[in-house]
PDB file of N, CA and C in Angstrom:
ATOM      1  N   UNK A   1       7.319  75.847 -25.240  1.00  0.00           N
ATOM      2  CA  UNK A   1       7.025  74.499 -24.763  1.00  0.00           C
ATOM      3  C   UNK A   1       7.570  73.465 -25.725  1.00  0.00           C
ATOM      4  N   UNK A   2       8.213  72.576 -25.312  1.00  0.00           N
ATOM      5  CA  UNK A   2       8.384  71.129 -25.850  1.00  0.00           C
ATOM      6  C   UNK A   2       7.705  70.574 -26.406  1.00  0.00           C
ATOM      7  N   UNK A   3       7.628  69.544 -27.178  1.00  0.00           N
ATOM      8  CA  UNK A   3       6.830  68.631 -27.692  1.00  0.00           C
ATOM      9  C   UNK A   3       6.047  67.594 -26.571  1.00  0.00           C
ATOM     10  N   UNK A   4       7.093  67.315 -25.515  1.00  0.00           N
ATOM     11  CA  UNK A   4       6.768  66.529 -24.316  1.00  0.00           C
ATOM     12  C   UNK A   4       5.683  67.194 -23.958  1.00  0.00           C
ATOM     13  N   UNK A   5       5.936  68.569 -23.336  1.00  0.00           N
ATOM     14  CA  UNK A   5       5.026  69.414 -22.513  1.00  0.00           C
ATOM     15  C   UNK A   5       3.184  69.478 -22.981  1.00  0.00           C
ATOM     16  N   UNK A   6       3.266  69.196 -24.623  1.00  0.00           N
ATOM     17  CA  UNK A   6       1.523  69.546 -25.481  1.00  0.00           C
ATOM     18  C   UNK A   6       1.597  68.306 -25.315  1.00  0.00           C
ATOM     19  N   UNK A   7       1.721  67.270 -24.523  1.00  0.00           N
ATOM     20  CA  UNK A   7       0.397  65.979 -24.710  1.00  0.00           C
ATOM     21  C   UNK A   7       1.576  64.447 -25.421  1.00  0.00           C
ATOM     22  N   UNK A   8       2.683  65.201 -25.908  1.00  0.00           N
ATOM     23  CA  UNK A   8       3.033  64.064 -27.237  1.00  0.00           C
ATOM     24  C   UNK A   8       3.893  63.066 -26.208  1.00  0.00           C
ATOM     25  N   UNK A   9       3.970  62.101 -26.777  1.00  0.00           N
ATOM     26  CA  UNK A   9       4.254  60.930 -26.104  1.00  0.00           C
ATOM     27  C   UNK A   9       5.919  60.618 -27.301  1.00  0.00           C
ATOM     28  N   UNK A  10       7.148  60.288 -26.217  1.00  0.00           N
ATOM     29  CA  UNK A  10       8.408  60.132 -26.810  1.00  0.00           C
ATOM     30  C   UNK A  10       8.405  58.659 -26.726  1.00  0.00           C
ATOM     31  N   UNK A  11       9.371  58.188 -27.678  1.00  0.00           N
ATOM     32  CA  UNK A  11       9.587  56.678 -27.668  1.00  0.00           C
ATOM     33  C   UNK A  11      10.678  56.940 -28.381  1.00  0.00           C
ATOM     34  N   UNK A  12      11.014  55.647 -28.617  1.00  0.00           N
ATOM     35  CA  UNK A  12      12.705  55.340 -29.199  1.00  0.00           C
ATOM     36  C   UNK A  12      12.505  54.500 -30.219  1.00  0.00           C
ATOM     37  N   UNK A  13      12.752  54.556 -31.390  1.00  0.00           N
ATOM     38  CA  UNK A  13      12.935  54.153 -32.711  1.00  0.00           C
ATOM     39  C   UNK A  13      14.503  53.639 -33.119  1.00  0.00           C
ATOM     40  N   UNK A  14      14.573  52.699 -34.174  1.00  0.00           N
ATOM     41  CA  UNK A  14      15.764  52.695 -34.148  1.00  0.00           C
ATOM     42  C   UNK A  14      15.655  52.299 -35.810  1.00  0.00           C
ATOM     43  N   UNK A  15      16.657  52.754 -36.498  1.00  0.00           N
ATOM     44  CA  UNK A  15      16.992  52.309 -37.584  1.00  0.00           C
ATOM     45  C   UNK A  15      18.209  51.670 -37.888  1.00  0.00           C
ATOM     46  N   UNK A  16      18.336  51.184 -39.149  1.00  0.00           N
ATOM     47  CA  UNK A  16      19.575  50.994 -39.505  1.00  0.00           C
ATOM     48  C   UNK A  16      20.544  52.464 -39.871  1.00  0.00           C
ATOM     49  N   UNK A  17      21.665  52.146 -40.207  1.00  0.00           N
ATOM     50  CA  UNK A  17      22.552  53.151 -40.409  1.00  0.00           C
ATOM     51  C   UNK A  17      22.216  54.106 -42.162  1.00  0.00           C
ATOM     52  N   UNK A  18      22.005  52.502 -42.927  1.00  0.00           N
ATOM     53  CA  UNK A  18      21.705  53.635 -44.232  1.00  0.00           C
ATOM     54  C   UNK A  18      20.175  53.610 -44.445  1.00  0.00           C
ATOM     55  N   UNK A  19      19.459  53.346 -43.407  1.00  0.00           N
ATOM     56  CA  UNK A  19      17.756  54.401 -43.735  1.00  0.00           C
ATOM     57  C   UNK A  19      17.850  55.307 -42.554  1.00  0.00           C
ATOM     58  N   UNK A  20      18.948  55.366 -42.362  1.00  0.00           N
ATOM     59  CA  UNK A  20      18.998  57.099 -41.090  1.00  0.00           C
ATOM     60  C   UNK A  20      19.458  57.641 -42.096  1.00  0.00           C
ATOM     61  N   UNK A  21      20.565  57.084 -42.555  1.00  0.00           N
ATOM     62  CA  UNK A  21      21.238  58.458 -44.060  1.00  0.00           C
ATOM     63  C   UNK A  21      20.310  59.153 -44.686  1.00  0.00           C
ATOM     64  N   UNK A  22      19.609  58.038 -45.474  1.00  0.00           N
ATOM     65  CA  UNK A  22      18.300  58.365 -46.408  1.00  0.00           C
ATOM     66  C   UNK A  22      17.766  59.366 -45.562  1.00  0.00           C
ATOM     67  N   UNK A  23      16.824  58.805 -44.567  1.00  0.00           N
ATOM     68  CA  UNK A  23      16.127  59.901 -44.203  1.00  0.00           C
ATOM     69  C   UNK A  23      16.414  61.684 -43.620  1.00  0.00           C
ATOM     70  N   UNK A  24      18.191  61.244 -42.962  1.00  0.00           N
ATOM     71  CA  UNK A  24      18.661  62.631 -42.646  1.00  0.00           C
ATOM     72  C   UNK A  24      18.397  63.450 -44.390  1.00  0.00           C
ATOM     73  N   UNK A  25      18.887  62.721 -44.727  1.00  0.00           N
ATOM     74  CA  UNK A  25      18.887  63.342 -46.922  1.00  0.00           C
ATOM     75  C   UNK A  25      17.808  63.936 -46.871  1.00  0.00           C
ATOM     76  N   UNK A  26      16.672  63.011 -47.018  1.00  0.00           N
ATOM     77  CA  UNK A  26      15.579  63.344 -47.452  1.00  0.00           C
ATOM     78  C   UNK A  26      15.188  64.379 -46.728  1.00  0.00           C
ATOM     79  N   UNK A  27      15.037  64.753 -45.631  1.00  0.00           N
ATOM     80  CA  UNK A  27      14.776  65.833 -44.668  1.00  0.00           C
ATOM     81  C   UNK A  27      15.607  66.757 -45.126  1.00  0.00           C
ATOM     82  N   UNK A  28      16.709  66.806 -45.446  1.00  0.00           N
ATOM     83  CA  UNK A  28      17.578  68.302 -45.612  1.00  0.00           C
ATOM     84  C   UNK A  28      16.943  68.883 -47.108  1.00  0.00           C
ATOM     85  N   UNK A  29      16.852  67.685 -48.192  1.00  0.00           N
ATOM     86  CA  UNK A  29      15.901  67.542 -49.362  1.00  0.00           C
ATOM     87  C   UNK A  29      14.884  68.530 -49.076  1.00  0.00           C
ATOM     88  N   UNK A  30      13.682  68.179 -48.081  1.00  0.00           N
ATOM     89  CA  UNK A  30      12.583  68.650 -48.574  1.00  0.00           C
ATOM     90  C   UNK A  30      12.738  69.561 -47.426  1.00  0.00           C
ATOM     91  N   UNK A  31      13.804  70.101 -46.665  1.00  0.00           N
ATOM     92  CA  UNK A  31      13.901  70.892 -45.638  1.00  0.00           C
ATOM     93  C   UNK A  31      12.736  70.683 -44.461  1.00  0.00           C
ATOM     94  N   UNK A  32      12.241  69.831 -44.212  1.00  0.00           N
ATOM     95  CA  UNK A  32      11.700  68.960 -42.993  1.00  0.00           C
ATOM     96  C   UNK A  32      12.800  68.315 -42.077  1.00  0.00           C
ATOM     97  N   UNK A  33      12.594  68.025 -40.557  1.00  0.00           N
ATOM     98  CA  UNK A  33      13.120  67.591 -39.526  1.00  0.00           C
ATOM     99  C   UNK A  33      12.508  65.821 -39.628  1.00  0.00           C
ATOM    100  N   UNK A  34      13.116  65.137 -39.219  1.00  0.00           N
ATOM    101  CA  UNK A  34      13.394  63.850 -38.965  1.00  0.00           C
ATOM    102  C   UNK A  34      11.639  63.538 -38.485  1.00  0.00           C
ATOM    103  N   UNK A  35      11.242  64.588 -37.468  1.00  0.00           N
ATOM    104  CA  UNK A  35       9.939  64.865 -36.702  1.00  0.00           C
ATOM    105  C   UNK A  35       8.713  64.919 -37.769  1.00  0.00           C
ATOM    106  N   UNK A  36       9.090  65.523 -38.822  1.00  0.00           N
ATOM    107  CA  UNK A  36       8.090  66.113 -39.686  1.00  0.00           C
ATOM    108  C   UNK A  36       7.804  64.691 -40.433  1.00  0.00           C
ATOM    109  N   UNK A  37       8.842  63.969 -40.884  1.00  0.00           N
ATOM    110  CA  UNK A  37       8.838  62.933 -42.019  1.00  0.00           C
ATOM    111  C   UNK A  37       8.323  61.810 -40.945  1.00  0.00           C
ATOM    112  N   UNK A  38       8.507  61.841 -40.168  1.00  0.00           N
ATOM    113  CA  UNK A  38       7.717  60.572 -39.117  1.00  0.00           C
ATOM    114  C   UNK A  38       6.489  60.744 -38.559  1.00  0.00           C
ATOM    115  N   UNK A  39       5.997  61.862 -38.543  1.00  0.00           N
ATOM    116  CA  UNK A  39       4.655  62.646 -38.237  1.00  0.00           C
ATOM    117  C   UNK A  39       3.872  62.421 -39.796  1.00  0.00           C
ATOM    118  N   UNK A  40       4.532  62.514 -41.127  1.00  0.00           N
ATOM    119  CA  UNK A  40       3.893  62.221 -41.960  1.00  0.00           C
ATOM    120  C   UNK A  40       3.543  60.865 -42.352  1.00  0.00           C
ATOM    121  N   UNK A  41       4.784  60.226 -42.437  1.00  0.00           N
ATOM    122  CA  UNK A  41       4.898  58.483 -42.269  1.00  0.00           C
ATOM    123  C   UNK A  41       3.519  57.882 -41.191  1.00  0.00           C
ATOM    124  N   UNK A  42       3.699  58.065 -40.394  1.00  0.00           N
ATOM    125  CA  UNK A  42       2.821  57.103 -39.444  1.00  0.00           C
ATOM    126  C   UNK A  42       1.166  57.852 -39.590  1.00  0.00           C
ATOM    127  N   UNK A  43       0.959  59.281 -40.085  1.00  0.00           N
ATOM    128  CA  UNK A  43      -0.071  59.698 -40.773  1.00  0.00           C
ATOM    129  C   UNK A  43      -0.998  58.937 -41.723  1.00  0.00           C
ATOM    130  N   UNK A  44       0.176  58.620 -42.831  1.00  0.00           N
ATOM    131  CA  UNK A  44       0.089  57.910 -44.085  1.00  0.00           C
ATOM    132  C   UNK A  44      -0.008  56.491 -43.620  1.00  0.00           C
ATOM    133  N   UNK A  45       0.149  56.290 -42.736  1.00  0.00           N
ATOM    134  CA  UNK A  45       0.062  54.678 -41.963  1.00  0.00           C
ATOM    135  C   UNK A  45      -1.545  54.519 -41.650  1.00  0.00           C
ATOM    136  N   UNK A  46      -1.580  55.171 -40.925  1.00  0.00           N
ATOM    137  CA  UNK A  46      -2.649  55.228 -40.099  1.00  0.00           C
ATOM    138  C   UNK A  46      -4.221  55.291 -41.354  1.00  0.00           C
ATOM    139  N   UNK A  47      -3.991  56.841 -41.878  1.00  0.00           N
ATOM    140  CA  UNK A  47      -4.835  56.710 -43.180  1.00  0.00           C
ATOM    141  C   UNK A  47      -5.014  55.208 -43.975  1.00  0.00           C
ATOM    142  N   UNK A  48      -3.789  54.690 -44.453  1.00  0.00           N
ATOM    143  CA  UNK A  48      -4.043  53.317 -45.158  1.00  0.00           C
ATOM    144  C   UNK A  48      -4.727  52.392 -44.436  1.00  0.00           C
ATOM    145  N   UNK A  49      -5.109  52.096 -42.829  1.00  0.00           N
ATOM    146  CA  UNK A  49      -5.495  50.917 -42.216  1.00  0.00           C
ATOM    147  C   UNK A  49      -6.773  51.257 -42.052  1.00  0.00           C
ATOM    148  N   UNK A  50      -7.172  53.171 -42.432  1.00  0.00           N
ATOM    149  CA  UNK A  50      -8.786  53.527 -42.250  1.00  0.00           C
ATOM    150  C   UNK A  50      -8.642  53.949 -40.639  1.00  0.00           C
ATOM    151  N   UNK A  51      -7.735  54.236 -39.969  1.00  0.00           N
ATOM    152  CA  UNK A  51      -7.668  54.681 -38.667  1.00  0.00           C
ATOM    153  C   UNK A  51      -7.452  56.318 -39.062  1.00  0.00           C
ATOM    154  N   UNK A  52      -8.744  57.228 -38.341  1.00  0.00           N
ATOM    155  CA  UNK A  52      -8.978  58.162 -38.092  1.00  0.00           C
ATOM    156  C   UNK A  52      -7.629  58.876 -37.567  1.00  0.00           C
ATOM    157  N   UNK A  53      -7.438  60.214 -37.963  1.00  0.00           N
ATOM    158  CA  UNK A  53      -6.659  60.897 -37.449  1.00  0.00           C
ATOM    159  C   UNK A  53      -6.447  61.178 -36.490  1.00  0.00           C
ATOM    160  N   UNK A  54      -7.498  62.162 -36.091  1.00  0.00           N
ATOM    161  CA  UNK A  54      -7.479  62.732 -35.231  1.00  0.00           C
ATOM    162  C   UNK A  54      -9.699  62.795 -34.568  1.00  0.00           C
ATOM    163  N   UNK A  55      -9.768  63.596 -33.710  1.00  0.00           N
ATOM    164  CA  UNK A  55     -11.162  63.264 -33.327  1.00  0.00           C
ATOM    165  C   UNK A  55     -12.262  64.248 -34.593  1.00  0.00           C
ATOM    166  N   UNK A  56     -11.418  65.109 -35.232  1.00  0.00           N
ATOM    167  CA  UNK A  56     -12.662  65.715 -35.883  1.00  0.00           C
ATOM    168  C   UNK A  56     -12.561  64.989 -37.136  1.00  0.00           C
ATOM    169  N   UNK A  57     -11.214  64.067 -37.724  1.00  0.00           N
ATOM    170  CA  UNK A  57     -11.393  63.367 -38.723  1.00  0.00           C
ATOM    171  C   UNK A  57     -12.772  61.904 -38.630  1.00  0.00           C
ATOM    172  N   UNK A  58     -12.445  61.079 -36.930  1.00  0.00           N
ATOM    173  CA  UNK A  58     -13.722  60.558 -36.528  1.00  0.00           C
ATOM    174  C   UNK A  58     -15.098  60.818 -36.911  1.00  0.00           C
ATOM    175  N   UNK A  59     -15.182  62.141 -36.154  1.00  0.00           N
ATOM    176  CA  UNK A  59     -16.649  62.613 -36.891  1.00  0.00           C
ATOM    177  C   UNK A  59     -16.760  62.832 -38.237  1.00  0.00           C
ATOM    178  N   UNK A  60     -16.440  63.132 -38.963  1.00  0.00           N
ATOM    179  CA  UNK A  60     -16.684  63.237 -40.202  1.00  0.00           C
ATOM    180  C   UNK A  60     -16.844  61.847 -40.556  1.00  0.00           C
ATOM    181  N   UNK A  61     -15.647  60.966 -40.584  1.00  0.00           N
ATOM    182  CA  UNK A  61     -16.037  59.676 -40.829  1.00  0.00           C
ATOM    183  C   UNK A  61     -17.177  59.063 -40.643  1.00  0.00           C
ATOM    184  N   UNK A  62     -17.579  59.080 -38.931  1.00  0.00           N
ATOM    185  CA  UNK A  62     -19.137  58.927 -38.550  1.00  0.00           C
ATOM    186  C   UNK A  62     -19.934  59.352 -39.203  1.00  0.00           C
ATOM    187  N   UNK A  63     -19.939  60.853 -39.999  1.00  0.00           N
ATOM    188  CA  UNK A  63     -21.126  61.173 -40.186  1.00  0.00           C
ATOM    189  C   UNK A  63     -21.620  60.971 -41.554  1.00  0.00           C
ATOM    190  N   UNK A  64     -20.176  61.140 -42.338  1.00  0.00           N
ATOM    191  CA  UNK A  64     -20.318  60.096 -43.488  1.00  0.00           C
ATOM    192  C   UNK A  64     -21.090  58.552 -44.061  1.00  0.00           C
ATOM    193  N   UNK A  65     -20.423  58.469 -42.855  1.00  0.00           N
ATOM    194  CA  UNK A  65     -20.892  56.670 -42.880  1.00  0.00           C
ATOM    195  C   UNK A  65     -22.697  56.677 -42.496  1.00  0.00           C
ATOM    196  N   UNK A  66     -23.162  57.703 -41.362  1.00  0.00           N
ATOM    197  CA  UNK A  66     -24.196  57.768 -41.272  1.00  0.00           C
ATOM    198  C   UNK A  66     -25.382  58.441 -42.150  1.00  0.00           C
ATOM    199  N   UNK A  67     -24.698  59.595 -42.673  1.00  0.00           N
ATOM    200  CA  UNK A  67     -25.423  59.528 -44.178  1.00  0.00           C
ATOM    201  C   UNK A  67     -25.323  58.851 -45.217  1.00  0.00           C
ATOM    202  N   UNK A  68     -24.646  58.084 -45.426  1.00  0.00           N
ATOM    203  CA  UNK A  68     -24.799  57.471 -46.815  1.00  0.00           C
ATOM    204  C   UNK A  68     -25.778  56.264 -46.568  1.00  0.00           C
ATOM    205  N   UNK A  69     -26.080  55.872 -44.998  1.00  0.00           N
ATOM    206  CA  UNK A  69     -26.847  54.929 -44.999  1.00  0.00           C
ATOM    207  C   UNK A  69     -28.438  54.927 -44.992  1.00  0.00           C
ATOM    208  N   UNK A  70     -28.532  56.284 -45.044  1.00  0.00           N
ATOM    209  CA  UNK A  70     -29.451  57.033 -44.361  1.00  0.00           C
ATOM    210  C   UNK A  70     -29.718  57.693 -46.195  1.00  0.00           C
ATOM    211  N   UNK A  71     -28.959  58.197 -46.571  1.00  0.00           N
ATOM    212  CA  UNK A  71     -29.266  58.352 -48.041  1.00  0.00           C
ATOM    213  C   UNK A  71     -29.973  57.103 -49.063  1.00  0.00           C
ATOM    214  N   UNK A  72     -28.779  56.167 -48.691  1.00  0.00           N
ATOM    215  CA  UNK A  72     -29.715  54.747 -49.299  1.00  0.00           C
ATOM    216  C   UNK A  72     -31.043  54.298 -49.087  1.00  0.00           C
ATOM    217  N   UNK A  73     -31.579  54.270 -47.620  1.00  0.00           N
ATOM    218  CA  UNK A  73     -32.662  54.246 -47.301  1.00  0.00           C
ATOM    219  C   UNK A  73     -33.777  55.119 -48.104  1.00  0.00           C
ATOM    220  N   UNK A  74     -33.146  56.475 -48.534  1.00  0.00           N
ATOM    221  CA  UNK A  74     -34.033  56.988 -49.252  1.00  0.00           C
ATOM    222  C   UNK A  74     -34.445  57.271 -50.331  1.00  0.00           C
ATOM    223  N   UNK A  75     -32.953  56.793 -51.062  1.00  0.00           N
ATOM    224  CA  UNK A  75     -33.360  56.764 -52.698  1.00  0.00           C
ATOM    225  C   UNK A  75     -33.884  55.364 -52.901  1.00  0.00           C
ATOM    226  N   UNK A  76     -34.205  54.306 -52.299  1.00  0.00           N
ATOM    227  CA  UNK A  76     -35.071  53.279 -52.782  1.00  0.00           C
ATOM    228  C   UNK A  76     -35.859  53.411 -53.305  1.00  0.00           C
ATOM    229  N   UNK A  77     -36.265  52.922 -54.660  1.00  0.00           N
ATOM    230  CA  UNK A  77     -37.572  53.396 -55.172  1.00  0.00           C
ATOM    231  C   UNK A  77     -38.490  52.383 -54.090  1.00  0.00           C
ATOM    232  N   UNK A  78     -40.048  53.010 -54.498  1.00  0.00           N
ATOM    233  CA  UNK A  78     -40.848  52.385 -53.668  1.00  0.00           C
ATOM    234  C   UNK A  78     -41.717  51.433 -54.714  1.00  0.00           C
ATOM    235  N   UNK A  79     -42.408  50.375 -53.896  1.00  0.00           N
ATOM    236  CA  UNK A  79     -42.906  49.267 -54.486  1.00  0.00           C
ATOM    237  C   UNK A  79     -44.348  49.455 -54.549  1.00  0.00           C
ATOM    238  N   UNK A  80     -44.847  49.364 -56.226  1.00  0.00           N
ATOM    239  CA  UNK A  80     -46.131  49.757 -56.866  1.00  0.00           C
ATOM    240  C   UNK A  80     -46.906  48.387 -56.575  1.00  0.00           C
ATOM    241  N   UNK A  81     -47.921  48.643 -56.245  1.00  0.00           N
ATOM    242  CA  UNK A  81     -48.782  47.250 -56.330  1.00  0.00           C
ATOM    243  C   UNK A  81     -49.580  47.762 -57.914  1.00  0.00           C
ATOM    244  N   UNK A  82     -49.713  46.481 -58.151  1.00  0.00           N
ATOM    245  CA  UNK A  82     -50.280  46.679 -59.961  1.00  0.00           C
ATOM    246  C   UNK A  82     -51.816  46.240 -59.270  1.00  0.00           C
ATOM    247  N   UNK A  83     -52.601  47.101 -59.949  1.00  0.00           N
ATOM    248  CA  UNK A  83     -54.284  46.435 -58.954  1.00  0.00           C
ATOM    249  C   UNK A  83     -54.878  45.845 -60.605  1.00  0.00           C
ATOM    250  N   UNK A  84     -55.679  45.371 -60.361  1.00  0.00           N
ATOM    251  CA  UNK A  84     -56.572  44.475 -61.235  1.00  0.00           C
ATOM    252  C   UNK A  84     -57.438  45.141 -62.318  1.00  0.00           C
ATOM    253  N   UNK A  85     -57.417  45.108 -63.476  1.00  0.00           N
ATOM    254  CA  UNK A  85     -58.386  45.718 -63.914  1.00  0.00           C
ATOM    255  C   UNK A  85     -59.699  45.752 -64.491  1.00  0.00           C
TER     256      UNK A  85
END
């Protein structure tokens, strides 16, 4: 199966002539496809803006976020009344 065929969505990109060089380089470099370095790129995109990966990266995020708030709530110390003596 294709890439088309699992779900992935094609579009058209365009670069200039010498960041296609670069990147053909860099791909033969780290022996990655054009696919791989743009799958990582927009990864690394996505990570920096705090946009979830994928759906099980979501949950974790969620559940993160929901314990730590839920943790705070409980390490509060609690409030002593001083009584009279």
């Amino acid at each position: 199966m294709g890439r088309g065929e699992q779900g992935f969505v094609r579009k058209l990109i365009a670069f200039d002539d010498d960041t296609f060089d670069k990147l053909k380089q860099l791909g033969r470099d780290q022996m990655l496809s054009l696919q791989d370095l743009a799958d990582e790129a927009f990864m690394d995109l996505l990570e920096k803006h705090g946009v979830p990966a994928d759906l099980k990266d979501a949950l974790r995020r969620s559940a993160a976020a929901h314990g730590d708030s839920a943790g705070k709530a409980a390490r509060k110390p609690k409030k002593t009344r001083k009584t009279a003596a």
